[in-house]
N, C-alpha and C. Protein backbone atom coordinates (compact mmCIF):
# COMPACT_ATOMS: atom_id res chain seq x y z
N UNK A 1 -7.17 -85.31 11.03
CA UNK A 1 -6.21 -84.47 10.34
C UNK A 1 -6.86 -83.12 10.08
N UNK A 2 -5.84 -81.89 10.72
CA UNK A 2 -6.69 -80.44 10.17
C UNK A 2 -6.55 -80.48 8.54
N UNK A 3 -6.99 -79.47 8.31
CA UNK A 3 -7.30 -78.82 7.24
C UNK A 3 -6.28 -78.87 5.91
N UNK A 4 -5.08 -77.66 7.53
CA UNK A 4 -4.04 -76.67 6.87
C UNK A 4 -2.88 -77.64 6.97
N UNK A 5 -2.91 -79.08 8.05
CA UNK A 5 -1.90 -80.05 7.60
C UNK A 5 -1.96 -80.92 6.53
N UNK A 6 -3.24 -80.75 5.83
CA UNK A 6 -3.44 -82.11 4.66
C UNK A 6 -3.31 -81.12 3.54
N UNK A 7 -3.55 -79.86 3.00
CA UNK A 7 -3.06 -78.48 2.10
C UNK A 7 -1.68 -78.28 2.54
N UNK A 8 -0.91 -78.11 0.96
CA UNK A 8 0.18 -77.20 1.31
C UNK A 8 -0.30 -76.13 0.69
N UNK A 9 -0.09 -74.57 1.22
CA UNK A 9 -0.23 -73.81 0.19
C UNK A 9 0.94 -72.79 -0.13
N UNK A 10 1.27 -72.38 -1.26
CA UNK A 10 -0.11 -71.86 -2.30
C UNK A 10 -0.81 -73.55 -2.66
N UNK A 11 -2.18 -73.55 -2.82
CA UNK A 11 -2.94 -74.37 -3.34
C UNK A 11 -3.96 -74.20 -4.36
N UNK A 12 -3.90 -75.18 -5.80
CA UNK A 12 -4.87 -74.96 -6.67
C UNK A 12 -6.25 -75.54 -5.86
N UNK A 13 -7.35 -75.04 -6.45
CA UNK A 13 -8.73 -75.26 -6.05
C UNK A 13 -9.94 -75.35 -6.81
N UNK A 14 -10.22 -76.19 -7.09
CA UNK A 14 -11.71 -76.38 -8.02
C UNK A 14 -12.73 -76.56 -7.63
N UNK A 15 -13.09 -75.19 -7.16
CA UNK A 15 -14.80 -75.15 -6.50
C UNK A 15 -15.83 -75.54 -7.60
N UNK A 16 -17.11 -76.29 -7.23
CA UNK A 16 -17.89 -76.53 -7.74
C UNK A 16 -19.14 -76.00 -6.75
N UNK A 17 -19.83 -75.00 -7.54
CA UNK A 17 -20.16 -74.41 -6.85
C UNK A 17 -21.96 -74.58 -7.68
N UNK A 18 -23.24 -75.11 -6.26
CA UNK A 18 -24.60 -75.35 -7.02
C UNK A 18 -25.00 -74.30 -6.78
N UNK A 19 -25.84 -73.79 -7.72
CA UNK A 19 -27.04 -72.81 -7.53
C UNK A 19 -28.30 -72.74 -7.99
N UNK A 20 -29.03 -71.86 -7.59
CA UNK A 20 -30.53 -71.63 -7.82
C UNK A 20 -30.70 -71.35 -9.41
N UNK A 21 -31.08 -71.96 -10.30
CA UNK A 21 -31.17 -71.78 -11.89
C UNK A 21 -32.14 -70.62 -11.82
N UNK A 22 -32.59 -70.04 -11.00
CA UNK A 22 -34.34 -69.21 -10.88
C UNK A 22 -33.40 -67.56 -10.49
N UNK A 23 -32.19 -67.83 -10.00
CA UNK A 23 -31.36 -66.52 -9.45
C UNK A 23 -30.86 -66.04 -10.89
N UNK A 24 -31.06 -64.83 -11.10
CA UNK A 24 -30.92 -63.93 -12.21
C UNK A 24 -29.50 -63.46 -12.17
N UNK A 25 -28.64 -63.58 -11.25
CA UNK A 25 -27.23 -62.35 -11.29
C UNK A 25 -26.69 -63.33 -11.01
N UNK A 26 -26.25 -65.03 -10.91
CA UNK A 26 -25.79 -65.86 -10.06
C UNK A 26 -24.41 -65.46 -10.59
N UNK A 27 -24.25 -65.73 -11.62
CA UNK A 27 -22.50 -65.64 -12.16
C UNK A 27 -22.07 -64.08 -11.80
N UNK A 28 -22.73 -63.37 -12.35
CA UNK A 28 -22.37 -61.75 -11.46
C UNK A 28 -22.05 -61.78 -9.86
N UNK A 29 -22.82 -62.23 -9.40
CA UNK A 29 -22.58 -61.85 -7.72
C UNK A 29 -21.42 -63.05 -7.65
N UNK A 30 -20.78 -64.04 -8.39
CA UNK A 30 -20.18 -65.06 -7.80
C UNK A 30 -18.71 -64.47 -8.34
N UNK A 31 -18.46 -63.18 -9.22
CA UNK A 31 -17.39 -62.65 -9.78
C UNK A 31 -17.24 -61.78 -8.60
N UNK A 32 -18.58 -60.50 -8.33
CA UNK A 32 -18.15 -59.88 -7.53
C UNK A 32 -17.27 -60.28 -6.41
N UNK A 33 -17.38 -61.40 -5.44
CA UNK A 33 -16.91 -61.97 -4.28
C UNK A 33 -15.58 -62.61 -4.81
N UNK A 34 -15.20 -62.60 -6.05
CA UNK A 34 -13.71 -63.28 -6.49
C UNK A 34 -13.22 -62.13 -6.66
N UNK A 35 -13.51 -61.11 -7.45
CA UNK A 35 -12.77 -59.63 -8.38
C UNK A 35 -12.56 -59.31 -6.59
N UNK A 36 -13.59 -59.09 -6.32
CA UNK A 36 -13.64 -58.40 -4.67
C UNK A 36 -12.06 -58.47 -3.82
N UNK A 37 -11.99 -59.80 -3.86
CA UNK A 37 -10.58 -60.56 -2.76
C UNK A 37 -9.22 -61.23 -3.70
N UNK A 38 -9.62 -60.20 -5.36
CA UNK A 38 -7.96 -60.22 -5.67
C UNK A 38 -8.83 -61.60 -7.02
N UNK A 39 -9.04 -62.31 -6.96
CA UNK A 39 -9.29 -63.50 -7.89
C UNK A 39 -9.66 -63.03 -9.78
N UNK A 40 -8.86 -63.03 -10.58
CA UNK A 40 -9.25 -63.50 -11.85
C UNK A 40 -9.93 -63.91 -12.68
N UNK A 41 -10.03 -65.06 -11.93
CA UNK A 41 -10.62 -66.64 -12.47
C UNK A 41 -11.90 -66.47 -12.64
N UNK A 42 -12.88 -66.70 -13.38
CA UNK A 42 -14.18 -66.68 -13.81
C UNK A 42 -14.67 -67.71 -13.93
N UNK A 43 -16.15 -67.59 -13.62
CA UNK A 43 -16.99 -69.28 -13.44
C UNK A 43 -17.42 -69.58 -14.45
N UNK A 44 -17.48 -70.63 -14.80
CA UNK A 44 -17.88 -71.56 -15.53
C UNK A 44 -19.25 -72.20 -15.52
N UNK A 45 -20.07 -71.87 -15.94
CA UNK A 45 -21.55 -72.87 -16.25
C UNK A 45 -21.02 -74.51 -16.45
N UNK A 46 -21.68 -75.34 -15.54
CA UNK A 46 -21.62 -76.53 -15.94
C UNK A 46 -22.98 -76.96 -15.98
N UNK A 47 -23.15 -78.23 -15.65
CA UNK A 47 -24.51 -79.09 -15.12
C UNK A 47 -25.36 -78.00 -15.17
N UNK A 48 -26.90 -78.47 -15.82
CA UNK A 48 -28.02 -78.13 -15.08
C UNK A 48 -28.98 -79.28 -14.39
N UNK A 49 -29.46 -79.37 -13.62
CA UNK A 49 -30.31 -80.54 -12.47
C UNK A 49 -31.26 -81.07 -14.23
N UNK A 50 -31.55 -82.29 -14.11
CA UNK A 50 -32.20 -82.53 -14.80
C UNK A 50 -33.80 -81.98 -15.08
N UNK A 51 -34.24 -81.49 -13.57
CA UNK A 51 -35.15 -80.66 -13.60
C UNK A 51 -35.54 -79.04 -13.91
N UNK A 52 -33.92 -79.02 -14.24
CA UNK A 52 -33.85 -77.08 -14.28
C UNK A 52 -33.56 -76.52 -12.84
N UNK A 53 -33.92 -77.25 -12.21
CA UNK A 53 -33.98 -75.71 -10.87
C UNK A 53 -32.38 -75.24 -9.99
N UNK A 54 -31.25 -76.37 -10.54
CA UNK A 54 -30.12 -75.92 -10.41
C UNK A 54 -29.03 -75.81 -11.49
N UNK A 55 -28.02 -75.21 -10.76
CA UNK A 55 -27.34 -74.88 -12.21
C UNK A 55 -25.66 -74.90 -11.67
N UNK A 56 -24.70 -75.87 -12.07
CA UNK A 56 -23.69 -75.85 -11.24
C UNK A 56 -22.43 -74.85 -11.96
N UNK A 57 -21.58 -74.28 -11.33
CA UNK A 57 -20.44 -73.29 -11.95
C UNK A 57 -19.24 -74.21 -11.49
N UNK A 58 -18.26 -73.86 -11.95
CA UNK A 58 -16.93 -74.16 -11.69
C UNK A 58 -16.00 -73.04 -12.19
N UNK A 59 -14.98 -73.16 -10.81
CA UNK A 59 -14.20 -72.44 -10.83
C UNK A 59 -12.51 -72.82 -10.60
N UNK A 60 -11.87 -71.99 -11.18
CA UNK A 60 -10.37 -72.39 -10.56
C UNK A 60 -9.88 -71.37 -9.66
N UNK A 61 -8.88 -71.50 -8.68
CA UNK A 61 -8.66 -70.64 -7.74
C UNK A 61 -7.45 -71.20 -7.31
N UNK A 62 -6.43 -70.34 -6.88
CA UNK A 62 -5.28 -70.66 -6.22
C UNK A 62 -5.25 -69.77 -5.26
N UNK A 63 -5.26 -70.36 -3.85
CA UNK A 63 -5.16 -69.98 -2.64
C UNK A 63 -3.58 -69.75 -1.90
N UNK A 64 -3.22 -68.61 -1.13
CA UNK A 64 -2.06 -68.59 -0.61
C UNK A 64 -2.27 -69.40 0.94
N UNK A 65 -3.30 -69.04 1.53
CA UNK A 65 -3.43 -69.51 2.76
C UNK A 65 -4.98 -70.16 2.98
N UNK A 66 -4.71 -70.85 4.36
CA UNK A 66 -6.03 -71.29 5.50
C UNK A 66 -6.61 -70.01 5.36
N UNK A 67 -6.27 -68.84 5.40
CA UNK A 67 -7.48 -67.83 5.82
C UNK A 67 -8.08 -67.25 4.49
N UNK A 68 -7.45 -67.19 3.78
CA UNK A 68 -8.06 -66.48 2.41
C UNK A 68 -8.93 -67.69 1.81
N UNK A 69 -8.66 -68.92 2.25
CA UNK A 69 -9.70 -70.20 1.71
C UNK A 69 -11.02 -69.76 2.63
N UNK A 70 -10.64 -69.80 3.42
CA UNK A 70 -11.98 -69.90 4.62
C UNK A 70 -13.06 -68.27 3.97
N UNK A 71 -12.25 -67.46 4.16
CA UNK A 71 -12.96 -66.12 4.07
C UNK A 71 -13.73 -66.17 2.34
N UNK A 72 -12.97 -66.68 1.86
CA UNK A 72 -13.65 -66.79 0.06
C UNK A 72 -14.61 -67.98 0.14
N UNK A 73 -14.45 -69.03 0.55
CA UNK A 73 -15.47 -69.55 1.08
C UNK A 73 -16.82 -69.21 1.41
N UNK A 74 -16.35 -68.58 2.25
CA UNK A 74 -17.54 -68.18 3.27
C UNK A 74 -18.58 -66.69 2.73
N UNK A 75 -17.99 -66.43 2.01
CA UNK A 75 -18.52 -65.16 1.57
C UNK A 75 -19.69 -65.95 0.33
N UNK A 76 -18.50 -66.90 -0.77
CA UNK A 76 -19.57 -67.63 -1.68
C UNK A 76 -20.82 -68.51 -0.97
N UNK A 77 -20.72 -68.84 0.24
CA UNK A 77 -21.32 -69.82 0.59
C UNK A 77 -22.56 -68.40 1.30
N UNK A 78 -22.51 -67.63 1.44
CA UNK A 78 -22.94 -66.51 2.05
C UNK A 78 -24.17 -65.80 0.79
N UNK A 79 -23.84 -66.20 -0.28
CA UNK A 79 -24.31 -65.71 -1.55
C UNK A 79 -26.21 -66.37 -1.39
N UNK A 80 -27.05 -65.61 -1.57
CA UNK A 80 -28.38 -65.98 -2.02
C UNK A 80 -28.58 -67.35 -3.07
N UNK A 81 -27.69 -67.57 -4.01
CA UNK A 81 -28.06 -68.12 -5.02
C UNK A 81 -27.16 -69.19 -4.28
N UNK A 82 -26.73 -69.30 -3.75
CA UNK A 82 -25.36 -70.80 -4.03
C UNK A 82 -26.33 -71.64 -2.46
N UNK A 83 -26.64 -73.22 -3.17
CA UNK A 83 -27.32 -73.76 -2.24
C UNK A 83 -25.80 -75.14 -1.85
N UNK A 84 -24.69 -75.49 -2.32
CA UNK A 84 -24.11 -76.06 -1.84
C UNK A 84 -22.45 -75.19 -2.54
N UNK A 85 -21.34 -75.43 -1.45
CA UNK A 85 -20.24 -75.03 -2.18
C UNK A 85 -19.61 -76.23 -1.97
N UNK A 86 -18.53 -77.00 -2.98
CA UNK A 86 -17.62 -77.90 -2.99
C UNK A 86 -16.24 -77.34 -3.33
């Protein structure tokens, strides 16, 4: 099954997004790439790794399409600090 047949959109979205606890601007650079492509929504600190060295955000997001998912995606996943995007 693709993607864009198992999504209808508009679609809500709850990225959970890991990062480097050691990256100094993580929530800054993770606004820039939302404010950037129209987005609102602001991250959320969740989890830290029991060891410190990650630090997870969450976000909400409502997507109109397959391409504005992919491209916002890809830009966060593109970020220095972000070692997994969900």
């Amino acid at each position: 099954m693709k993607l864009n047949e198992a999504l209808k959109f508009p679609v809500n979205w709850n990225y959970k997004i890991i990062t480097l606890a050691s990256h100094q601007n993580t929530e800054n650079d993770i606004c820039d790439v939302l404010e950037k492509n129209g987005i609102t929504s602001k991250p959320n600190a969740g989890n830290k790794s029991k060891a410190g060295k990650y630090v997870t955000y969450n976000v909400k997001v409502t997507f109109n399409s397959k391409e504005e998912m992919d491209k916002i995606s890809s830009e966060l996943s593109a970020l220095a600090c972000v070692k997994v995007l969900l």
